[in-house]
PDB file of N, CA and C in Angstrom:
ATOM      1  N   UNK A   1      -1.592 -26.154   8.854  1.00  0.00           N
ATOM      2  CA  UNK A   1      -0.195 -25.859   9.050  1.00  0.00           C
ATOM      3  C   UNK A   1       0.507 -27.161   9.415  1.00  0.00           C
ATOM      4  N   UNK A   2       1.589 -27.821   8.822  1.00  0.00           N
ATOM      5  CA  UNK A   2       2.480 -28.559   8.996  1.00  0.00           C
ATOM      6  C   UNK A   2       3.068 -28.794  10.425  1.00  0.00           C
ATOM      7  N   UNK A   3       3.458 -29.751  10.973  1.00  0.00           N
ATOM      8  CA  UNK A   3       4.224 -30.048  12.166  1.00  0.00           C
ATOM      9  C   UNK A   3       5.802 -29.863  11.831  1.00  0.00           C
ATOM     10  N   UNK A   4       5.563 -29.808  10.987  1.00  0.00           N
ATOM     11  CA  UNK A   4       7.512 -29.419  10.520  1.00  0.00           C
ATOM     12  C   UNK A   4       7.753 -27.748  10.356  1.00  0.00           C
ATOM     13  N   UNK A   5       6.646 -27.312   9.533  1.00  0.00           N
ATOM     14  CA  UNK A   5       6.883 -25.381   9.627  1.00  0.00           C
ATOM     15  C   UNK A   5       6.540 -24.975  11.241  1.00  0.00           C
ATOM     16  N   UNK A   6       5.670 -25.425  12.192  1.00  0.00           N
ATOM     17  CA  UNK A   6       5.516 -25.373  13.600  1.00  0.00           C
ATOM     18  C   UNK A   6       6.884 -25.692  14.048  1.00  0.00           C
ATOM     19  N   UNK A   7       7.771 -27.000  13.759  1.00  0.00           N
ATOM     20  CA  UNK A   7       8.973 -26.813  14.285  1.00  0.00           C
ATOM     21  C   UNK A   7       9.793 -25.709  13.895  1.00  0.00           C
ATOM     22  N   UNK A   8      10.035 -25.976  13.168  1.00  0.00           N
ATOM     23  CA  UNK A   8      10.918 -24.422  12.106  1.00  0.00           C
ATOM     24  C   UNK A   8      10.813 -23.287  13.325  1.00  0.00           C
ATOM     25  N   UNK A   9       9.430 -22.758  13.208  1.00  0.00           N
ATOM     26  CA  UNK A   9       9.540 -21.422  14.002  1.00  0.00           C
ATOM     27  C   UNK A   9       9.726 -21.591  15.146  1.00  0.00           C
ATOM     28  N   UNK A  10       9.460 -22.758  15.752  1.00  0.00           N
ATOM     29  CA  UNK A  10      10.174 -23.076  17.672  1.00  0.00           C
ATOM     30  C   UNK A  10      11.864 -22.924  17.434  1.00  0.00           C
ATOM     31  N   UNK A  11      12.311 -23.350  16.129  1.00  0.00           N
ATOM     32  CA  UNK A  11      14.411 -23.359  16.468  1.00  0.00           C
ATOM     33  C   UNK A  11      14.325 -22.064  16.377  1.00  0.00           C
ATOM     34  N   UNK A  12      13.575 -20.952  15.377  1.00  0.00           N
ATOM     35  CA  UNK A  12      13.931 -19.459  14.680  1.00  0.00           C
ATOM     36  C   UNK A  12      13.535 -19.052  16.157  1.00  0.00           C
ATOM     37  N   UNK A  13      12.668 -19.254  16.858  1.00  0.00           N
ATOM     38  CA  UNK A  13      12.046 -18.651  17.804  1.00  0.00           C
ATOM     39  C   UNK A  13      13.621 -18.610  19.240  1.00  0.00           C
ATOM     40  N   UNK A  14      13.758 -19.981  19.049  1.00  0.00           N
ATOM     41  CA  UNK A  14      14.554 -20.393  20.213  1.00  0.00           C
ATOM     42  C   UNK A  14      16.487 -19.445  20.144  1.00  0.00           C
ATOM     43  N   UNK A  15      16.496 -19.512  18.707  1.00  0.00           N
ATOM     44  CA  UNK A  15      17.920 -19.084  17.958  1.00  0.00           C
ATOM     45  C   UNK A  15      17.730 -17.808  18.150  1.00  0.00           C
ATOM     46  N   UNK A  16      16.898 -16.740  17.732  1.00  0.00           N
ATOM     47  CA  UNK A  16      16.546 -15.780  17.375  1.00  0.00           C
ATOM     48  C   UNK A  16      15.839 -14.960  18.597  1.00  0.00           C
ATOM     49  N   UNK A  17      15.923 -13.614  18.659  1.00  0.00           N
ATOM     50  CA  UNK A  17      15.453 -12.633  19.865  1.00  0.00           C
ATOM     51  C   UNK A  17      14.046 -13.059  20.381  1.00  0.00           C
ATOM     52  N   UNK A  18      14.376 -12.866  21.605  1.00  0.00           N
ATOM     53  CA  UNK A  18      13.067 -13.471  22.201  1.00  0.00           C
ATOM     54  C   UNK A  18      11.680 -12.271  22.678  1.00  0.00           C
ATOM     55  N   UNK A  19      12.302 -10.852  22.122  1.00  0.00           N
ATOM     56  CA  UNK A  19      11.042  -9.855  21.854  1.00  0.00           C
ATOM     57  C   UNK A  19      10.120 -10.099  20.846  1.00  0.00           C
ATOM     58  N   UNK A  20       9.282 -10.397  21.331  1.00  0.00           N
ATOM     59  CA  UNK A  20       7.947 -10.060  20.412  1.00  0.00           C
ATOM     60  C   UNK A  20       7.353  -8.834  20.178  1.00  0.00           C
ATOM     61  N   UNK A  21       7.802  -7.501  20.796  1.00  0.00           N
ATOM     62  CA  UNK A  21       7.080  -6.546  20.707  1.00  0.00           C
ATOM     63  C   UNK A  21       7.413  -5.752  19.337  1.00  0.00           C
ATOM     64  N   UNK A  22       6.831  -5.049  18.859  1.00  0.00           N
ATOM     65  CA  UNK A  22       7.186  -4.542  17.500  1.00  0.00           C
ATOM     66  C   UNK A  22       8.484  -4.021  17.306  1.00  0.00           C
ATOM     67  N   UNK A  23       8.997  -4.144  16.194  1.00  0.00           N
ATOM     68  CA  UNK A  23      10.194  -3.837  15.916  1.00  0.00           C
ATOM     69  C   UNK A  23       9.992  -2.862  14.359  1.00  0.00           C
ATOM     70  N   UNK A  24      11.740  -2.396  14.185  1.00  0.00           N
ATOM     71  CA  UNK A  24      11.367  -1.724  13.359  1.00  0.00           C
ATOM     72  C   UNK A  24      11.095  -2.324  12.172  1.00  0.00           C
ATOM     73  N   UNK A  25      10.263  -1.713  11.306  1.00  0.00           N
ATOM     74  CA  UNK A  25      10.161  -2.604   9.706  1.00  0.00           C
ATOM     75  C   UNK A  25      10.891  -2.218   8.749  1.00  0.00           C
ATOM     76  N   UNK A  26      10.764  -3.583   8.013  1.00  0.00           N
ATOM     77  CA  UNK A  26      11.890  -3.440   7.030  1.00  0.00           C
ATOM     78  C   UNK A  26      10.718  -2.865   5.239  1.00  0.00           C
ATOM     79  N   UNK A  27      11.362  -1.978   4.603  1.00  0.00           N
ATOM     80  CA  UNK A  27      10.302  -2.047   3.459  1.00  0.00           C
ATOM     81  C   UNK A  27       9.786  -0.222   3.779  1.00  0.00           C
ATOM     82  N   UNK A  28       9.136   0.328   2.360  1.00  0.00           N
ATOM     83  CA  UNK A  28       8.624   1.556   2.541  1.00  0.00           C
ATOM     84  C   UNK A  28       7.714   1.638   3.554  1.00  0.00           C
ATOM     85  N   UNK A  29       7.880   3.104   3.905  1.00  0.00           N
ATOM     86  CA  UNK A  29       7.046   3.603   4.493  1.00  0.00           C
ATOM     87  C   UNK A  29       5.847   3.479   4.547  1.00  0.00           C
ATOM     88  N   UNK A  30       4.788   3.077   5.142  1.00  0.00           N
ATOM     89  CA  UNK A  30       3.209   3.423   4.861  1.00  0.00           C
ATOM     90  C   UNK A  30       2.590   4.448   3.893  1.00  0.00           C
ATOM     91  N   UNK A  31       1.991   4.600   3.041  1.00  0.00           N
ATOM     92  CA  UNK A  31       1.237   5.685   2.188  1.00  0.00           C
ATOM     93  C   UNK A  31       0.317   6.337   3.150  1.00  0.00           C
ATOM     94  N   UNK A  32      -0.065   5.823   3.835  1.00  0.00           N
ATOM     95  CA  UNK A  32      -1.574   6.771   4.254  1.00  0.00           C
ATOM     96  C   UNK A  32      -0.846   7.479   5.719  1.00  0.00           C
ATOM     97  N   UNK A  33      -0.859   8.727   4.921  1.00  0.00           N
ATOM     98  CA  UNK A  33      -1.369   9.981   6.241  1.00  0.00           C
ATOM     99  C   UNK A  33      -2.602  10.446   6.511  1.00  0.00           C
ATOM    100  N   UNK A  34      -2.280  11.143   7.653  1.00  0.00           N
ATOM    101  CA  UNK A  34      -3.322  11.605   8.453  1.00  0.00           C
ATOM    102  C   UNK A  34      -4.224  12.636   7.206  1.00  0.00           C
ATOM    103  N   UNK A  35      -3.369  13.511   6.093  1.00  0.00           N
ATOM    104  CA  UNK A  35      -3.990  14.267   5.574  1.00  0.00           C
ATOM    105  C   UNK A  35      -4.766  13.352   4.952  1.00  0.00           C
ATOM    106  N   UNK A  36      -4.520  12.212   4.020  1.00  0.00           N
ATOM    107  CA  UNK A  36      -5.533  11.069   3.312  1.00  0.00           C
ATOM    108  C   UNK A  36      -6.434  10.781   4.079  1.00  0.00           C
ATOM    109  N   UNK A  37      -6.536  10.197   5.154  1.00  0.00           N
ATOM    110  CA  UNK A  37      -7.187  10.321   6.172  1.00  0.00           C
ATOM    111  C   UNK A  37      -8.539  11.011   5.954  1.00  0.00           C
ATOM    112  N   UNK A  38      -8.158  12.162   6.445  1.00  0.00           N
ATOM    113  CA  UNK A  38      -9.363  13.019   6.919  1.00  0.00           C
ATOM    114  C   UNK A  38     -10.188  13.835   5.237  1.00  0.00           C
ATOM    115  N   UNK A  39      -9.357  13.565   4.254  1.00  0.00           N
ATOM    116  CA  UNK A  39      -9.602  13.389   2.870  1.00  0.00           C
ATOM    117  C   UNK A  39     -10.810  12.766   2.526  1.00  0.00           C
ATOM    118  N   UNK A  40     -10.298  11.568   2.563  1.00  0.00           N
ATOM    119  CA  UNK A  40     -11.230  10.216   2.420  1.00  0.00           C
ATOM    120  C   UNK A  40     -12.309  10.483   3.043  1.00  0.00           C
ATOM    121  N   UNK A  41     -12.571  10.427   4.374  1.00  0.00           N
ATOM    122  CA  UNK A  41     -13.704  10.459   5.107  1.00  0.00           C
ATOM    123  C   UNK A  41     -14.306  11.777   5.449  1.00  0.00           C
ATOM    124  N   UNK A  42     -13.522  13.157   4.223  1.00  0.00           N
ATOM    125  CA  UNK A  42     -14.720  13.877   4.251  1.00  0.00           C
ATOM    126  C   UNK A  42     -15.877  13.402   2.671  1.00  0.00           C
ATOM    127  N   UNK A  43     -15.273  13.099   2.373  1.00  0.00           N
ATOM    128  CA  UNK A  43     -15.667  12.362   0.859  1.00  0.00           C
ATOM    129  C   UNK A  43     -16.990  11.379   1.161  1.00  0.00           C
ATOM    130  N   UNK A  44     -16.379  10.566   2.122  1.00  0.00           N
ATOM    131  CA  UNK A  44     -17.474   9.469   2.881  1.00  0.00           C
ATOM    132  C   UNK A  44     -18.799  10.719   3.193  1.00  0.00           C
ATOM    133  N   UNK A  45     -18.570  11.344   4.121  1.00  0.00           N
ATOM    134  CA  UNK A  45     -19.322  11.872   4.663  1.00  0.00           C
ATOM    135  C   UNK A  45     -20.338  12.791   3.909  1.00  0.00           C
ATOM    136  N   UNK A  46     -19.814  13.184   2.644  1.00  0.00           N
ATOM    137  CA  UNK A  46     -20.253  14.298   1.346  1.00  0.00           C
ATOM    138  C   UNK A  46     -21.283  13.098   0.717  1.00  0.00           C
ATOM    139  N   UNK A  47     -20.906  11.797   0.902  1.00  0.00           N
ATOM    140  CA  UNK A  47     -22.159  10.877  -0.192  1.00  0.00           C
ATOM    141  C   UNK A  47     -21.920   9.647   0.737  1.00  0.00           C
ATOM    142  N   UNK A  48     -22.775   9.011   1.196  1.00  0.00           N
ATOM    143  CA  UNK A  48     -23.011   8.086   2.507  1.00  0.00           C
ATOM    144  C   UNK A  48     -23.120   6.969   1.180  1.00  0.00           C
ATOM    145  N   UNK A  49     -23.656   7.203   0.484  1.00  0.00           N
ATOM    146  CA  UNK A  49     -23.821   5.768  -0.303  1.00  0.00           C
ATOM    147  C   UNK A  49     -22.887   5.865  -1.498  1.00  0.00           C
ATOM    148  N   UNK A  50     -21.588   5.970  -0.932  1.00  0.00           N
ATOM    149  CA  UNK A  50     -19.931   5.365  -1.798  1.00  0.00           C
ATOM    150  C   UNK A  50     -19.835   4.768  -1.868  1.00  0.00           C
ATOM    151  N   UNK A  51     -18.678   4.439  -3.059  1.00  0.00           N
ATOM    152  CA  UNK A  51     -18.237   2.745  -3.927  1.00  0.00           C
ATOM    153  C   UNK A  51     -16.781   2.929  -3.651  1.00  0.00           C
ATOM    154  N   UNK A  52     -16.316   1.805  -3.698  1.00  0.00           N
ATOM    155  CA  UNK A  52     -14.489   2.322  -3.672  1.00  0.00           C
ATOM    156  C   UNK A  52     -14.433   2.770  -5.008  1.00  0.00           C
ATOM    157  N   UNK A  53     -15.207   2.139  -6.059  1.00  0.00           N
ATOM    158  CA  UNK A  53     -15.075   2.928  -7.095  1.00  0.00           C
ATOM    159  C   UNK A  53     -15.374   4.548  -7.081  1.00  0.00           C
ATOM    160  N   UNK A  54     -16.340   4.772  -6.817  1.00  0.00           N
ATOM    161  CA  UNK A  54     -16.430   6.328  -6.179  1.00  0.00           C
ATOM    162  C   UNK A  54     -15.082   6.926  -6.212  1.00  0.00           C
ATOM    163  N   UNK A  55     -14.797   6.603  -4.616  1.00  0.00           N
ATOM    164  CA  UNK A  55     -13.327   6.697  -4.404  1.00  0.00           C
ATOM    165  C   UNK A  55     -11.987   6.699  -4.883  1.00  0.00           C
ATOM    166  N   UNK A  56     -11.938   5.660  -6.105  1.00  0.00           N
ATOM    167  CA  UNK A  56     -11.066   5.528  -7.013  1.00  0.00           C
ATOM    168  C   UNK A  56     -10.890   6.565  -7.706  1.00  0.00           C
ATOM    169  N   UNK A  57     -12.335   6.620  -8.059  1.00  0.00           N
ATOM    170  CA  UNK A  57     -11.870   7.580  -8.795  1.00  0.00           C
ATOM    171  C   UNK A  57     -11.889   9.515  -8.463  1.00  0.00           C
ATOM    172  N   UNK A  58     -12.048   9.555  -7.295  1.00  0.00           N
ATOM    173  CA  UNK A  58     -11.886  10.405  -6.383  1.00  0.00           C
ATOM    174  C   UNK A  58     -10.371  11.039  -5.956  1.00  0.00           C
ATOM    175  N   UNK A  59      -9.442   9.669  -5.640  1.00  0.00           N
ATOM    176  CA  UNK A  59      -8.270   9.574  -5.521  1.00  0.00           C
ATOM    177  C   UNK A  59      -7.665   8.704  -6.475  1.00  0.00           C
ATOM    178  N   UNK A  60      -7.590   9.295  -7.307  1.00  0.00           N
ATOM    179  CA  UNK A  60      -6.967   8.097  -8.274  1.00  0.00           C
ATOM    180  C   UNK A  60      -5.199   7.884  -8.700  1.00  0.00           C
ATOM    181  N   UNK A  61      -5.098   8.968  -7.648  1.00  0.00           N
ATOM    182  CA  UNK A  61      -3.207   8.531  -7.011  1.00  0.00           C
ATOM    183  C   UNK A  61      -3.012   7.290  -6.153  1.00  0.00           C
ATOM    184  N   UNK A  62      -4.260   6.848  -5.465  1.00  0.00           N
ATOM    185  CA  UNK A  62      -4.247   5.530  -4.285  1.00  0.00           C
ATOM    186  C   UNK A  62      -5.330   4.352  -4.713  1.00  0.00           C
ATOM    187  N   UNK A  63      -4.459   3.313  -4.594  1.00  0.00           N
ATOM    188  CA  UNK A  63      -4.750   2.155  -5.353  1.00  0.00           C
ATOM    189  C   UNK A  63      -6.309   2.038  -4.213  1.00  0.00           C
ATOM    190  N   UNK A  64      -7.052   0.873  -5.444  1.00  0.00           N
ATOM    191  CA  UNK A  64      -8.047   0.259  -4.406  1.00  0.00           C
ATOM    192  C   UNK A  64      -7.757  -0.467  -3.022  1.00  0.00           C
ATOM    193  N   UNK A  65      -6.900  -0.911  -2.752  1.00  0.00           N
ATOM    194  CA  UNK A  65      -6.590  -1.870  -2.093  1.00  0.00           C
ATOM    195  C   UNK A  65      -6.443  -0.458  -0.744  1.00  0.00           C
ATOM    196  N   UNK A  66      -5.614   0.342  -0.746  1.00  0.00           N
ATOM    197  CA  UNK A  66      -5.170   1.629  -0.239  1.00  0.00           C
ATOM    198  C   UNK A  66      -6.460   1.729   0.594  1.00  0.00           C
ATOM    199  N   UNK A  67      -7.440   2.328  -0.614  1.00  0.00           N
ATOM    200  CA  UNK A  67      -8.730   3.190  -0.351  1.00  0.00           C
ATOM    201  C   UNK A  67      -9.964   1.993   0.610  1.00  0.00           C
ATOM    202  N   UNK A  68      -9.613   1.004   0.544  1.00  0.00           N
ATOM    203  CA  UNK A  68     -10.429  -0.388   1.806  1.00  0.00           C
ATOM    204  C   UNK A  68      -9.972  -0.396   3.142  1.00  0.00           C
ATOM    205  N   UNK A  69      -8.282  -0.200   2.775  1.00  0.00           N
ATOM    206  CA  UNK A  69      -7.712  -0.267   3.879  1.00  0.00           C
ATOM    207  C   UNK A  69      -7.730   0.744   4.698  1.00  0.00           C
ATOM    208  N   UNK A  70      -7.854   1.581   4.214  1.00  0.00           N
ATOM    209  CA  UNK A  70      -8.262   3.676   5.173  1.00  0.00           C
ATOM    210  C   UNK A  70      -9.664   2.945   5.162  1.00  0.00           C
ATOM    211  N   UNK A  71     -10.809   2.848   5.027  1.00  0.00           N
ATOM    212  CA  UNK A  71     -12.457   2.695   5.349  1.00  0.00           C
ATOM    213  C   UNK A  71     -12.447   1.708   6.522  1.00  0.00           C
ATOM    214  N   UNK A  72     -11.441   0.672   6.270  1.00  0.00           N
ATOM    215  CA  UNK A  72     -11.867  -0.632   7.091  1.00  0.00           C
ATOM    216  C   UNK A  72     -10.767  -0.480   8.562  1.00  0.00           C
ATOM    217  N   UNK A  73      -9.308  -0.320   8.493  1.00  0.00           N
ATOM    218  CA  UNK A  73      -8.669  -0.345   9.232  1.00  0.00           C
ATOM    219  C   UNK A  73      -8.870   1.165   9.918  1.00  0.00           C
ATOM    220  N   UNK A  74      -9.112   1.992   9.203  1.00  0.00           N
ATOM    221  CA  UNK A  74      -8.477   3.262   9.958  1.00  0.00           C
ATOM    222  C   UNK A  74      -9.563   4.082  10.174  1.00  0.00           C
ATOM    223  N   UNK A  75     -10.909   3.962   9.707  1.00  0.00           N
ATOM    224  CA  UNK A  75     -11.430   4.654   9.713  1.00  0.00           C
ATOM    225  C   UNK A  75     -12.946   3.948  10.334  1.00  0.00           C
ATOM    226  N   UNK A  76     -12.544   2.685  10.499  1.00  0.00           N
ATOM    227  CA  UNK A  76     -13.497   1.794  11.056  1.00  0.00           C
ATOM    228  C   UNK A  76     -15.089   1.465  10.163  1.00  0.00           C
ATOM    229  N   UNK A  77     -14.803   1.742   9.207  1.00  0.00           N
ATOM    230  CA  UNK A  77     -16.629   1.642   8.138  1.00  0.00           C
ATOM    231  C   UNK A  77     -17.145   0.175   8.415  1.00  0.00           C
ATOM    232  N   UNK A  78     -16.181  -1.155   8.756  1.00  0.00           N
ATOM    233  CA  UNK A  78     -16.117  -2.033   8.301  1.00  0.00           C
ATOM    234  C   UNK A  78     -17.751  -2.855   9.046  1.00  0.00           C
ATOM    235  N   UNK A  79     -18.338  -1.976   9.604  1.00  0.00           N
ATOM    236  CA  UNK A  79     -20.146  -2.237   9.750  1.00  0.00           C
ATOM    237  C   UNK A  79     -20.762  -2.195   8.396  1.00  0.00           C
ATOM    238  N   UNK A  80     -20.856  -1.242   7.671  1.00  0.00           N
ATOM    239  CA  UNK A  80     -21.283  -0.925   6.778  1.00  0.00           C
ATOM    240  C   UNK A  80     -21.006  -2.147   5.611  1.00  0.00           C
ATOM    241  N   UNK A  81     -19.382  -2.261   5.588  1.00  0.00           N
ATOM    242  CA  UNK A  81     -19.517  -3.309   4.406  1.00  0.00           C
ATOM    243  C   UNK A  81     -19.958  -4.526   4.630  1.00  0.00           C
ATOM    244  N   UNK A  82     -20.081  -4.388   5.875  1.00  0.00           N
ATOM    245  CA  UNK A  82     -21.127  -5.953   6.090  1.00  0.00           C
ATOM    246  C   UNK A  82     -22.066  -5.679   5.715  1.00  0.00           C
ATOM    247  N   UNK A  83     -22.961  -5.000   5.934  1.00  0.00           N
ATOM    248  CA  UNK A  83     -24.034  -4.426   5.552  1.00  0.00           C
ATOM    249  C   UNK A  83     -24.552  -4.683   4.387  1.00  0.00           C
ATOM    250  N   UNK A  84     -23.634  -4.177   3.259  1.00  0.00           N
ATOM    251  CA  UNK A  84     -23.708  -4.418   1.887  1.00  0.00           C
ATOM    252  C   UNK A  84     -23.167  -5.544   1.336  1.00  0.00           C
ATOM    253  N   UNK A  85     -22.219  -6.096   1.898  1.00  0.00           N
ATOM    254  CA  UNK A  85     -22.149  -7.463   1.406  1.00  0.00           C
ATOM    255  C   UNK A  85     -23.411  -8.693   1.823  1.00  0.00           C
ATOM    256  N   UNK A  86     -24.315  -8.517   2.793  1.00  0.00           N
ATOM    257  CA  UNK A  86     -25.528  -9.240   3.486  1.00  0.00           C
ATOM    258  C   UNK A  86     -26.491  -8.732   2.347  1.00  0.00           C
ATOM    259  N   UNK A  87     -26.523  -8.269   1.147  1.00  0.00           N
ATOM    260  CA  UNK A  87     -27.348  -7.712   0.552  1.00  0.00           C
ATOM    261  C   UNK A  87     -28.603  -6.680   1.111  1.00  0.00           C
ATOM    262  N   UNK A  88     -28.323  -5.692   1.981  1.00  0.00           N
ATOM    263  CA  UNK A  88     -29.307  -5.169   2.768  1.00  0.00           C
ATOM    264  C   UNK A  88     -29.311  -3.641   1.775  1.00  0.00           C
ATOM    265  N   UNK A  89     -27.764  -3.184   0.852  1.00  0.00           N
ATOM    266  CA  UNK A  89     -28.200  -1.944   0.457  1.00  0.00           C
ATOM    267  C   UNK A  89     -27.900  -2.134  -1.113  1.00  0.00           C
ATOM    268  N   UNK A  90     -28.914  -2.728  -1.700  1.00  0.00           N
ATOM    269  CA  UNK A  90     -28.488  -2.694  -3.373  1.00  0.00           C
ATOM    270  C   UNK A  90     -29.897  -2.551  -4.016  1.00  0.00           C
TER     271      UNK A  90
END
């Protein structure tokens, strides 16, 4: 990172509200509800050894990117894909 974009955000910082706590966002809504949710991870639970492809094509209204982000952020799997990325389940 630059010493000049580090300045930048000290004037935006200094000019600009001095809350850091979340604010509202700008941009759509989130896709994933609670019903996707509990969707997904009965799916997980029906075949322990899933692919997002699996999944894809399981839900194939919700992009891949979607279907990582419910396993890894929300649903916490993200042991597992270590797992398989360490080559331990292929």
């Amino acid at each position: 990172m630059s010493e000049g974009m580090v300045r930048k955000w000290i004037r935006a910082f200094k000019d600009g509200p001095t809350n850091v706590h979340a604010e509202e966002r700008s941009g759509p809504p989130s896709v994933i509800t609670e019903d996707m949710l509990q969707k997904v991870d009965l799916k997980v639970c029906e075949n322990r050894r899933f692919t997002i492809s699996f999944l894809s094509n399981e839900f194939p209204q919700d992009s891949r990117c979607v279907l990582y982000g419910i396993l890894t952020e929300h649903l916490n799997y993200r042991e597992l894909f270590s797992l398989w990325t360490d080559g331990r389940f292929q």
